[in-house]
Protein backbone atom coordinates (compact mmCIF):
# COMPACT_ATOMS: atom_id res chain seq x y z
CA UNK A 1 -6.31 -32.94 18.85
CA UNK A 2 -3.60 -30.71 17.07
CA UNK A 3 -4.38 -27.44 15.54
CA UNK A 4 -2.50 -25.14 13.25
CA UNK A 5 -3.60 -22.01 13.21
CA UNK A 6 -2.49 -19.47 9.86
CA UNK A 7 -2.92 -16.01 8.98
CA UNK A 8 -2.34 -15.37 5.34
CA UNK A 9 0.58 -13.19 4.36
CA UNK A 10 -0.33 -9.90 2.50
CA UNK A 11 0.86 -8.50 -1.01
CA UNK A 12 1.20 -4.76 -1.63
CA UNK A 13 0.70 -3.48 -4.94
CA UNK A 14 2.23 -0.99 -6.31
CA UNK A 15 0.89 2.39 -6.22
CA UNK A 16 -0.68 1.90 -2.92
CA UNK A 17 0.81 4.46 -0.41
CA UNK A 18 0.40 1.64 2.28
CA UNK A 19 3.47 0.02 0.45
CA UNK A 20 5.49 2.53 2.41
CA UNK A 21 4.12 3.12 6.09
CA UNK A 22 2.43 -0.12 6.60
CA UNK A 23 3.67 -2.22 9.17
CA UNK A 24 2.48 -5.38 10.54
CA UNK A 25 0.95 -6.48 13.69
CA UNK A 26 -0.49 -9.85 15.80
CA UNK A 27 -3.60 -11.78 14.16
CA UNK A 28 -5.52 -10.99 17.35
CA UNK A 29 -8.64 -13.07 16.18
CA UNK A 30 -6.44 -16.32 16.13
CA UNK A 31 -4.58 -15.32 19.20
CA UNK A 32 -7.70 -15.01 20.80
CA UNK A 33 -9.14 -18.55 20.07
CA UNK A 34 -5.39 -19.95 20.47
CA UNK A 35 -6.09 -19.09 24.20
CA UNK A 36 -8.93 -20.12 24.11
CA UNK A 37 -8.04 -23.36 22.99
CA UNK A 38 -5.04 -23.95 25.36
CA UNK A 39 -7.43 -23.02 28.69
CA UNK A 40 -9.94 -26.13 27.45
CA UNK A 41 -6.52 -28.60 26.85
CA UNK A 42 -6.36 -28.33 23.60
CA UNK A 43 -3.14 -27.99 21.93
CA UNK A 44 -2.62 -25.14 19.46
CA UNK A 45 0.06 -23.11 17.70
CA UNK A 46 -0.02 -20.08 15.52
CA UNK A 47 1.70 -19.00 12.13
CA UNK A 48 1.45 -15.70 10.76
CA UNK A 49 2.45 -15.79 7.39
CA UNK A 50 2.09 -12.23 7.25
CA UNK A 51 5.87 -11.35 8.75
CA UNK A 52 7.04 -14.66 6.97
CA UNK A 53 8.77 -15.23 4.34
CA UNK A 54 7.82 -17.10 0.85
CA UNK A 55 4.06 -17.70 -0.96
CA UNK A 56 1.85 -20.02 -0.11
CA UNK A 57 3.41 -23.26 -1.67
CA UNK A 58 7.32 -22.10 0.52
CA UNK A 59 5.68 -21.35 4.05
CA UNK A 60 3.30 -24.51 3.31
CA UNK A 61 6.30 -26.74 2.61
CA UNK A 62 8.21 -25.40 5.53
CA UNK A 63 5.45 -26.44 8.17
CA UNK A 64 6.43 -29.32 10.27
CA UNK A 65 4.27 -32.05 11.80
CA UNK A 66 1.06 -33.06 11.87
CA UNK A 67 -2.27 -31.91 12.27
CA UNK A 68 -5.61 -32.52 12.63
CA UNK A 69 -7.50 -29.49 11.90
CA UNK A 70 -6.17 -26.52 9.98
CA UNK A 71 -7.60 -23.09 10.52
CA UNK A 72 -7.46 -20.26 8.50
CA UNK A 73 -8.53 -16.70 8.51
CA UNK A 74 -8.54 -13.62 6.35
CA UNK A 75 -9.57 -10.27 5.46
CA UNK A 76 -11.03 -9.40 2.16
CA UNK A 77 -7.78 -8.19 0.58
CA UNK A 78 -5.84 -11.57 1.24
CA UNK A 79 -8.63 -13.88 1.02
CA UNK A 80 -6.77 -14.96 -2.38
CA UNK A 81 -3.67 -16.43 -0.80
CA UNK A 82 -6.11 -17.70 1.82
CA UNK A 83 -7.30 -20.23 -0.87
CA UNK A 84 -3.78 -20.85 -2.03
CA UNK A 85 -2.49 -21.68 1.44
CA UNK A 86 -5.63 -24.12 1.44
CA UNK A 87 -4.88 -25.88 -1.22
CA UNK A 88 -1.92 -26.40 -0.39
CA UNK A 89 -2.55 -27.34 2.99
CA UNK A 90 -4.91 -30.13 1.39
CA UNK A 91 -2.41 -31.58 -0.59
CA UNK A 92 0.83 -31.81 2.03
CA UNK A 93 -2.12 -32.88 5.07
CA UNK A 94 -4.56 -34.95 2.84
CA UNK A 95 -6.18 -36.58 6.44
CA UNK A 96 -6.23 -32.72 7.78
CA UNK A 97 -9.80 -30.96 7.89
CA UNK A 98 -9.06 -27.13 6.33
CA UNK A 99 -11.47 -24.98 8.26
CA UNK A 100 -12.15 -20.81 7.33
CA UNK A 101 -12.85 -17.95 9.30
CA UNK A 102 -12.87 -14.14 9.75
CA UNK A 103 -14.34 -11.43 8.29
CA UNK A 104 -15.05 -12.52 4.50
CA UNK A 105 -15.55 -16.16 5.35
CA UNK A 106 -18.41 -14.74 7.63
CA UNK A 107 -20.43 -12.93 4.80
CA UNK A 108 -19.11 -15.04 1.41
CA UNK A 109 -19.03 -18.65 3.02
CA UNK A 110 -20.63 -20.38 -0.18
CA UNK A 111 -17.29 -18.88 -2.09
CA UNK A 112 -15.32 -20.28 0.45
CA UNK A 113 -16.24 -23.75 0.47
CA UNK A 114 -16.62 -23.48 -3.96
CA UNK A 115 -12.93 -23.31 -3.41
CA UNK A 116 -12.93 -26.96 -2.66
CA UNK A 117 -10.12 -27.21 -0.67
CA UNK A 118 -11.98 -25.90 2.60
CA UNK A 119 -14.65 -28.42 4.28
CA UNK A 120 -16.47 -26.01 6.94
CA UNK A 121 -16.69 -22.23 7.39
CA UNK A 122 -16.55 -20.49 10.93
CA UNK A 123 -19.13 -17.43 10.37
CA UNK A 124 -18.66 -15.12 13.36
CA UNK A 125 -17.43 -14.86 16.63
CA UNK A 126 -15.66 -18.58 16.57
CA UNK A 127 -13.66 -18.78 19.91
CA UNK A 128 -16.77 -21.28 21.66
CA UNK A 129 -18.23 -22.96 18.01
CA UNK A 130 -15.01 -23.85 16.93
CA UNK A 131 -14.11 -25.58 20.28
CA UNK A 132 -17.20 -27.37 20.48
CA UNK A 133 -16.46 -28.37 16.52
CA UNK A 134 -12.80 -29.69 18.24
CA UNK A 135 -14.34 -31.95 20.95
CA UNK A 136 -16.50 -33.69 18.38
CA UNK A 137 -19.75 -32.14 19.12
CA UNK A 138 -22.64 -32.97 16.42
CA UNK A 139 -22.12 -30.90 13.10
CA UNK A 140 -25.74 -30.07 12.97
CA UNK A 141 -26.14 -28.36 16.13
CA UNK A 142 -23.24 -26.38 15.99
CA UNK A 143 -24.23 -22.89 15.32
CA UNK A 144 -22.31 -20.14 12.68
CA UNK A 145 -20.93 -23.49 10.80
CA UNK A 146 -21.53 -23.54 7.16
CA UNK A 147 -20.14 -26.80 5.52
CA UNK A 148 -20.55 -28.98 2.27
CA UNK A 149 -22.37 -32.56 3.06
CA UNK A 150 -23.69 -35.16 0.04
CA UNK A 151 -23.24 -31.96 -2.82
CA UNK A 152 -24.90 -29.35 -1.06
CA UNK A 153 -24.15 -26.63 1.33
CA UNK A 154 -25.77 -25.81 4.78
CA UNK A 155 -25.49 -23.16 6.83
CA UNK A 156 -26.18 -23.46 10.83
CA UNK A 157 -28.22 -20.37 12.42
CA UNK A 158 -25.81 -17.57 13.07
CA UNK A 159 -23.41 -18.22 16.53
CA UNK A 160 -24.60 -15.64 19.40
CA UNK A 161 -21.80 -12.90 19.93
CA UNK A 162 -19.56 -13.23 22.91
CA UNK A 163 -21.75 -11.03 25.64
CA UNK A 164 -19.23 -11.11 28.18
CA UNK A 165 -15.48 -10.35 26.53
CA UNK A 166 -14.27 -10.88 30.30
CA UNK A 167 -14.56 -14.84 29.43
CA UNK A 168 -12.29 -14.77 27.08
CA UNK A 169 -8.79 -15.80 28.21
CA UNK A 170 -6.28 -12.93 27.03
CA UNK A 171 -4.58 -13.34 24.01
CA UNK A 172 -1.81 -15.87 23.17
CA UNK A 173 0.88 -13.99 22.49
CA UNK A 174 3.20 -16.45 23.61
CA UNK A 175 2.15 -18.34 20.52
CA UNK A 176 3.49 -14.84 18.22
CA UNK A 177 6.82 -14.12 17.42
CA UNK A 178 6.18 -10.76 19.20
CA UNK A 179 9.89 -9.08 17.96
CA UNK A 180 8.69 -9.39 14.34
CA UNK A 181 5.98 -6.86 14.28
CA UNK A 182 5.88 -2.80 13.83
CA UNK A 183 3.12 -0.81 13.63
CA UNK A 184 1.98 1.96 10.77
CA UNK A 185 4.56 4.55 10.38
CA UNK A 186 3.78 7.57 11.78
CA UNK A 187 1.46 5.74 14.91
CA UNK A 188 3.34 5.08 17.51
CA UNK A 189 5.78 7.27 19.72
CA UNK A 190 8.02 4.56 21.47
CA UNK A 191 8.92 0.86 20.47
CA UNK A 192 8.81 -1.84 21.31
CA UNK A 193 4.75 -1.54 20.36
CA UNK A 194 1.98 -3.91 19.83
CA UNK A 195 -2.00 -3.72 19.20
CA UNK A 196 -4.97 -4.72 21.76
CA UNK A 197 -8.68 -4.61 21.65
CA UNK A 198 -10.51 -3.03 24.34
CA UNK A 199 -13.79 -3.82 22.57
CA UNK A 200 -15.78 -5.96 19.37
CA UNK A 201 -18.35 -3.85 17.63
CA UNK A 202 -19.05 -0.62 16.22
CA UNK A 203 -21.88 1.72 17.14
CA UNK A 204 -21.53 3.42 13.62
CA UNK A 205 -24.01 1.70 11.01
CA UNK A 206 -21.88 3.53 7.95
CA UNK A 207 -22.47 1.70 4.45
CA UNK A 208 -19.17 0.95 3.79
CA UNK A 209 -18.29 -0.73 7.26
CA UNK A 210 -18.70 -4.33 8.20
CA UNK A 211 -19.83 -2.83 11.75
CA UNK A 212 -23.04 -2.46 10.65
CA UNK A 213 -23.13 -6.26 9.52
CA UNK A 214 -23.22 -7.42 13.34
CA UNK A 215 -26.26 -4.11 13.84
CA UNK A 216 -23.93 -1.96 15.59
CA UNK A 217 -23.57 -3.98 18.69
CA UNK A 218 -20.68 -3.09 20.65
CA UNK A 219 -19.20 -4.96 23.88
CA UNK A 220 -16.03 -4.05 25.76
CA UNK A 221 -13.45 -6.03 28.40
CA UNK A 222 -13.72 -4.96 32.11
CA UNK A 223 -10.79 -2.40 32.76
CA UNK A 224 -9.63 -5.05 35.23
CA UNK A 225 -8.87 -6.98 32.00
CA UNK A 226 -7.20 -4.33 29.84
CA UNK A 227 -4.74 -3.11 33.00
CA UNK A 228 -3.62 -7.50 33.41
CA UNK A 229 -3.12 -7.49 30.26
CA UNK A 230 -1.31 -4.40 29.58
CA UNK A 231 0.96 -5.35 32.58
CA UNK A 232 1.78 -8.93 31.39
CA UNK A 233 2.61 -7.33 27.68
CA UNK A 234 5.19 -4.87 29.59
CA UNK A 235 6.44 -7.34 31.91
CA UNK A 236 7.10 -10.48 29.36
CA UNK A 237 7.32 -8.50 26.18
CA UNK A 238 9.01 -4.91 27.54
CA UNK A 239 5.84 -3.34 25.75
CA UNK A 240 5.97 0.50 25.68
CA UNK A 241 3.25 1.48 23.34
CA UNK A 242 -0.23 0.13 22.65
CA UNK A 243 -2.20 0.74 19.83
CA UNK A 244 -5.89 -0.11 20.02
CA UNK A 245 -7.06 -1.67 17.22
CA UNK A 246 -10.94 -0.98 18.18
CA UNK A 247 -13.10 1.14 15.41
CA UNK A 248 -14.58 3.31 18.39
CA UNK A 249 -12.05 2.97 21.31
CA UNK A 250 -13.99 5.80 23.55
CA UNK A 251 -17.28 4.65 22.94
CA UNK A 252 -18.26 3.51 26.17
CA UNK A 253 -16.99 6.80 27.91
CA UNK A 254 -17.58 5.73 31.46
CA UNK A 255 -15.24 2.73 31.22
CA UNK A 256 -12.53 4.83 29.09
CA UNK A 257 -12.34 7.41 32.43
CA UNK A 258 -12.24 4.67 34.68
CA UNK A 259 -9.33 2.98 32.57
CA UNK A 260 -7.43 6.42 32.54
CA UNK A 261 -7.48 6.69 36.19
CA UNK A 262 -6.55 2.86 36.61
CA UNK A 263 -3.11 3.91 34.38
CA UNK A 264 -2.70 6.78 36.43
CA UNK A 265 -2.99 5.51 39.96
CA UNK A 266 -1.48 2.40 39.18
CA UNK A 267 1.72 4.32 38.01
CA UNK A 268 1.92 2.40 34.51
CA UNK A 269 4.22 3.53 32.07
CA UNK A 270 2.49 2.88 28.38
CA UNK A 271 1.88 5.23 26.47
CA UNK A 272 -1.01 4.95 23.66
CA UNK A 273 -3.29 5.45 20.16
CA UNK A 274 -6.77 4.40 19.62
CA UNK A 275 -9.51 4.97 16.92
CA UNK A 276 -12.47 6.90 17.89
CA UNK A 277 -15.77 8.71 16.39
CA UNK A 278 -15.59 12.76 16.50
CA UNK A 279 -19.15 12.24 18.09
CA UNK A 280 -17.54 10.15 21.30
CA UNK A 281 -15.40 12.34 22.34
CA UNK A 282 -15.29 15.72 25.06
CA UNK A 283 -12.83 17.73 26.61
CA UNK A 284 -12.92 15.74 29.74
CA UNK A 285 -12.08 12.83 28.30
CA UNK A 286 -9.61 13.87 26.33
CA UNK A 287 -7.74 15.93 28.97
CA UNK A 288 -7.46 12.59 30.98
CA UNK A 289 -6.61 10.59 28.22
CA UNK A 290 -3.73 12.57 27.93
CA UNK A 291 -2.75 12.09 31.16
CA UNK A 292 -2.95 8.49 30.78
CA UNK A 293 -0.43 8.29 27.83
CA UNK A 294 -2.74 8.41 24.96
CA UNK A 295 -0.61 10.37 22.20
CA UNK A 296 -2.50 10.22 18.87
CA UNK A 297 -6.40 9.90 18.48
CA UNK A 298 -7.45 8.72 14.47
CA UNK A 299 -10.98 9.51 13.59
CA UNK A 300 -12.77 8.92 10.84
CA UNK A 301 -13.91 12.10 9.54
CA UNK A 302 -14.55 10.61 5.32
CA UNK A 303 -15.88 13.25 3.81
CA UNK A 304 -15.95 16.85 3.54
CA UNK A 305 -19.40 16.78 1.56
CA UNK A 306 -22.96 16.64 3.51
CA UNK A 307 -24.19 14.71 0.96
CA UNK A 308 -21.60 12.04 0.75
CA UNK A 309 -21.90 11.89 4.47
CA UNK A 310 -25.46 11.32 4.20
CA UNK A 311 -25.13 8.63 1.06
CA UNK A 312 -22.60 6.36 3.23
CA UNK A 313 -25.24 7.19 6.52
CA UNK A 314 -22.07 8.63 8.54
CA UNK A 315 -24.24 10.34 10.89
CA UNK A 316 -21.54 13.26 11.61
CA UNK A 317 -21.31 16.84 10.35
CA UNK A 318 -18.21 19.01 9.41
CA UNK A 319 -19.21 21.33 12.76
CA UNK A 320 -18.83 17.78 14.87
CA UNK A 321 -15.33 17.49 12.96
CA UNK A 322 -14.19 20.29 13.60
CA UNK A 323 -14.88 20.39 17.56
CA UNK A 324 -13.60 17.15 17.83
CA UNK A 325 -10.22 17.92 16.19
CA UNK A 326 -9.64 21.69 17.74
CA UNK A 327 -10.67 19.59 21.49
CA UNK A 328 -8.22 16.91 20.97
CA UNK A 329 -4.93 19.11 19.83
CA UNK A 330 -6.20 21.09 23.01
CA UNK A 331 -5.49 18.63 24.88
CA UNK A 332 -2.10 18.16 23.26
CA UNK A 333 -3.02 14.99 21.55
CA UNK A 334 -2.12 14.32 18.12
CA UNK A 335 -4.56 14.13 15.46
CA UNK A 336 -4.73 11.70 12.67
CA UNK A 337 -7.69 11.63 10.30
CA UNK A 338 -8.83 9.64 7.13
CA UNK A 339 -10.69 10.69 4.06
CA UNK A 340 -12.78 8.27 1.07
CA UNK A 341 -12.52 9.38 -2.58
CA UNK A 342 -15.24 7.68 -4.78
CA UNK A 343 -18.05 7.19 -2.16
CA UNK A 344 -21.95 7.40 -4.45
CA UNK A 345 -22.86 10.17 -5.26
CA UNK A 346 -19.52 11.35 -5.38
CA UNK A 347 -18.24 14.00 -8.01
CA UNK A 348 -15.08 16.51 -8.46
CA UNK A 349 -17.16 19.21 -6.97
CA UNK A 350 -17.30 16.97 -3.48
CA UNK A 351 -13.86 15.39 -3.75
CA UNK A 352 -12.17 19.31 -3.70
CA UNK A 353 -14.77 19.68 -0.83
CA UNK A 354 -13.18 16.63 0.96
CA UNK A 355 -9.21 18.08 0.12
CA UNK A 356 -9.98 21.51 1.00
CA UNK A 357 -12.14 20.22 4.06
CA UNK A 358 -8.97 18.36 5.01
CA UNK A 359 -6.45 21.21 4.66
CA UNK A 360 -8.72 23.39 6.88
CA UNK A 361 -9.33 20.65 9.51
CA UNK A 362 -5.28 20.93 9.46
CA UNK A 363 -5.28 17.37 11.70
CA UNK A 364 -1.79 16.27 11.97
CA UNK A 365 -1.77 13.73 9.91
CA UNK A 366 -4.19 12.96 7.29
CA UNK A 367 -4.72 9.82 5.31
CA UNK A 368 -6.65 9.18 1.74
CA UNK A 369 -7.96 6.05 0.31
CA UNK A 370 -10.20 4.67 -2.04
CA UNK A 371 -13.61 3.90 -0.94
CA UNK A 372 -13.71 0.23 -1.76
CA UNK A 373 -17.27 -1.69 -0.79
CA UNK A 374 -16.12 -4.71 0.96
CA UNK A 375 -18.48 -7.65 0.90
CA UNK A 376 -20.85 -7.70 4.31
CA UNK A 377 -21.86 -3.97 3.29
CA UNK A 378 -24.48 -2.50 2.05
CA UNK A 379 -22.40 -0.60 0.21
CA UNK A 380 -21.11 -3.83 -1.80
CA UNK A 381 -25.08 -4.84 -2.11
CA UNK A 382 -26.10 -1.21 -3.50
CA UNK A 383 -23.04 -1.75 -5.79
CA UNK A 384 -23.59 -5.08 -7.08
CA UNK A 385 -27.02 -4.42 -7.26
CA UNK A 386 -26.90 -1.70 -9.45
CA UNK A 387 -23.96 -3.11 -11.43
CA UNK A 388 -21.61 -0.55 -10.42
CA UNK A 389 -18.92 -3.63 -9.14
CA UNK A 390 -15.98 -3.26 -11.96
CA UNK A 391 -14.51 -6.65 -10.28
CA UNK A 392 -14.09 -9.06 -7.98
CA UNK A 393 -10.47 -9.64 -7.47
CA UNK A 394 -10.03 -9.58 -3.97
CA UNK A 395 -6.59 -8.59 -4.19
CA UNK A 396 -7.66 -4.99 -5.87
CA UNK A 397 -9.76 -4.14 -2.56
CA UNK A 398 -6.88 -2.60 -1.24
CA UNK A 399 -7.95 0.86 -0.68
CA UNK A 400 -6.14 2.26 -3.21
CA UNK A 401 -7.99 1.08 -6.21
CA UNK A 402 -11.55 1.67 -8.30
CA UNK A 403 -12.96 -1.66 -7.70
CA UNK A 404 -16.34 -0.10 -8.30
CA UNK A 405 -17.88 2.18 -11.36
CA UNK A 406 -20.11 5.37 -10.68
CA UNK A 407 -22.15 7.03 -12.47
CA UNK A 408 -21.21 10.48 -11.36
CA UNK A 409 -17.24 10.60 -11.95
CA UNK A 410 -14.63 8.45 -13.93
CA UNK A 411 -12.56 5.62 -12.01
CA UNK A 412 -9.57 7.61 -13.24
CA UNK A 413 -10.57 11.03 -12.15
CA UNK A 414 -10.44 9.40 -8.30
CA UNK A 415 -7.64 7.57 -9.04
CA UNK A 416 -5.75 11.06 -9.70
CA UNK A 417 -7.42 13.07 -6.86
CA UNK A 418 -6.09 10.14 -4.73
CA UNK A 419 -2.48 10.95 -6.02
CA UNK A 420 -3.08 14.49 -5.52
CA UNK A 421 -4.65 14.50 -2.59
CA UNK A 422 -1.25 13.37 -0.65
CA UNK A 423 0.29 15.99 -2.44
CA UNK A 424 -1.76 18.82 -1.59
CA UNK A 425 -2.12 18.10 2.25
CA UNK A 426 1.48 17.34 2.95
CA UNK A 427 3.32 19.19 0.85
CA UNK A 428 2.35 22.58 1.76
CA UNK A 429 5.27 24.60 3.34
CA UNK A 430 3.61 25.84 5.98
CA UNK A 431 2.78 22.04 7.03
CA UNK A 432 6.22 21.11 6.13
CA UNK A 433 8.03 23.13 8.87
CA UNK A 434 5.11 22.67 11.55
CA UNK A 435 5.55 18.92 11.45
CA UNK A 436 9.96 19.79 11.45
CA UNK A 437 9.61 21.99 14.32
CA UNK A 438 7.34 20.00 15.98
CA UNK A 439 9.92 16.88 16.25
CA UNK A 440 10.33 15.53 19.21
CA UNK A 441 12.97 12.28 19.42
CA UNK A 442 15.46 10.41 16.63
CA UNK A 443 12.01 7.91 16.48
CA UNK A 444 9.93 11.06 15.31
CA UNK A 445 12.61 12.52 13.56
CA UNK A 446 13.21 8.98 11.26
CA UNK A 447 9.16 8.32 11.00
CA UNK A 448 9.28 11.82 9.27
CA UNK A 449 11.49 11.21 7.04
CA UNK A 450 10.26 7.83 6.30
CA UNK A 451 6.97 9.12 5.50
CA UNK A 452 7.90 12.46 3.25
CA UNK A 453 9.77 10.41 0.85
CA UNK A 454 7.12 7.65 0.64
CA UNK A 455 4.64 10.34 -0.10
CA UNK A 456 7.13 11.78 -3.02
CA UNK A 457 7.01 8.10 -4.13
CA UNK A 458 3.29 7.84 -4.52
């Protein structure tokens, strides 16, 4: 067997801040069945689209050779080219089988195979179903497979999530073009830099998150794991930042320490940025994360309103917040924090909350999008449900655009707090010269710069 694996490349569209700062990094869910693959002898490579150049129908044409099974994955927001690289894909390797997978393949796989260019789905965790699927195993008794057969659809029981992540071989990056990707502007202290995850699952169960999809179940790799890995990225890649990719990094607090002191004592020179929940996190912690390299902590802090917290079932407060932020620049850890506009329920009243919530929070770098219900939420069920979905063009779930109606406040009222929200946080003089005299390197110095005129731009 020969497999091609693809992630689909990603449009911007205009208006969206991420335009600017966004960067690119490694499709770790095909890097991690790539290597998984490759340790059961089963050849594999890898194209990311994403840091290629060309649509669907150029990359498509430019792929040599031939294969016999053609995977694809995708996010929500690039689902769309997905299809396109599908169809193509059906037409230049007619004998090919076009298989789907990732996040919106997992909760939409009757769209999926409607497209007609796709012949199964991969719902789930894929790394051991799509292997057995390789090897020829019987269709039927495959589980998380969802496939067309004599007009109709069928859908396998769910596949069991990976209990141990320690069986998973670590990623192929060797199968990446590892110079071509950059994180988000304004992440990352030193380059060369490249994402991991410590972790799969979320212990939130937030509406608008597809964590709560998979019931909050979290699992993390042994430390043992993270340090080999971290130590082959330096020593075959010159690696000098990681960014963890994971939506609750610290939650597992035990192993976090014990992966701090590993850095430490082992002398390793990364240094480091995760995600994390304000409600994970102590001074402890933090104080030895620091001392392990970590440089810039982003939590998710959403809303400045009880109520919206309570309507998107958060499970923080403002007083948890603002701990969590005053502990962490303690520590002398950088702060980044994000913020919805347009969650239910929402009106001006609670969006100047949120903004004025932000600006007293004073994190040191705050971000603002859109809340967009992505399907596998029940925020995208209450929506559709109730009618409230104004479309669904995948494309437009960007967040940075209205994709659904409420009955509390305008489309076009969030759409301007959204512009002026950027505004209002960064543009304040007294953040202005903080942020100058707070400048540390050239790398600092040019991310600055980078990112003030990309917020005059939006």
């Amino acid at each position: 067997m020969n497999v091609l694996l693809i992630n689909p490349y990603q449009t911007a569209r205009k208006g969206n801040i991420w335009t600017s700062i966004q960067g690119a990094m490694p499709p770790l869910g095909l890097a991690y069945i790539s290597s998984y693959l490759t340790a059961r002898g089963v050849e594999n490579s890898i194209l990311d689209m994403n840091i290629e150049q060309g649509d669907a129908a150029e990359q498509v044409k430019r792929i040599e050779g031939d294969y016999d099974i053609i995977g694809i994955t995708s996010m929500t927001s690039a689902v769309k080219h997905g299809y396109e690289i599908a169809s193509e894909c059906k037409k230049k390797f007619p004998k090919s089988r076009i298989v789907f997978g990732g996040v919106h393949a997992t909760v939409m796989p009757e769209e999926v195979l409607s497209t007609g260019s796709v012949d199964y789905v991969f719902r789930g965790e894929g790394e051991e179903s799509f292997y057995r699927f390789i090897k020829g195993d019987d269709i039927s008794g495959i589980p998380g497979i969802s496939y067309r057969k004599d007009g109709k659809i069928f859908h396998n029981p769910d596949a069991p999530l990976v209990a141990d992540l320690d069986t998973l071989p670590i990623p192929a990056y060797n199968k990446l073009k590892m110079e071509k990707y950059s994180p988000t502007l304004g992440s990352y202290k030193r380059l060369p830099a490249i994402s991991m995850l410590a972790t799969r699952g979320c212990p939130g169960m937030c509406t608008y998150c597809f964590g709560a999809f998979l019931g909050g179940k979290t699992r993390m790799h042994s430390v043992e794991y993270l340090i080999k890995e971290i130590k082959m990225l330096i020593k075959e890649y010159g690696i000098k930042e990681v960014l963890f990719y994971d939506d609750t990094f610290t939650v597992y607090r035990k192993k976090v320490m014990e992966f701090c002191e590993r850095i430490i004592s082992d002398k390793i020179d990364i240094t480091w940025v995760c995600f994390s929940r304000v409600d994970t996190i102590d001074e402890e912690t933090l104080a030895l994360m620091k001392k392990a390299g970590c440089h810039q902590i982003m939590y998710g802090i959403e809303s400045g309103s009880p109520e919206i917290l309570r309507n998107i079932n958060k499970k923080i407060d403002r007083e948890k917040a603002i701990k969590a932020v005053r502990m962490t620049k303690k520590a002398g850890i950088e702060c980044r924090a994000t913020f919805m506009l347009g969650n239910p329920g929402e009106t001006e009243e609670t969006i100047m909350q949120t903004l004025k919530f932000a600006i007293e929070l004073e994190p040191d770098i705050a971000l603002f999008n859109i809340t967009t219900p992505f399907p596998g939420t029940r925020m995208f069920d209450w929506a559709r449900e109730n009618g409230y979905l104004m479309t669904q063009d995948w494309l437009l779930y960007d967040l940075s655009n209205m994709v659904m109606r409420l009955p509390t406040i305008s489309h076009e009222k969030i759409e301007h707090y959204y512009r002026l929200a950027f505004k209002k946080f960064f543009l304040r003089p007294s953040y202005l010269l903080k942020r100058l005299f707070g400048l540390r390197s050239i790398t600092e110095l040019k991310n600055a710069v980078k990112a003030f005129f990309a917020i005059i731009r939006h």
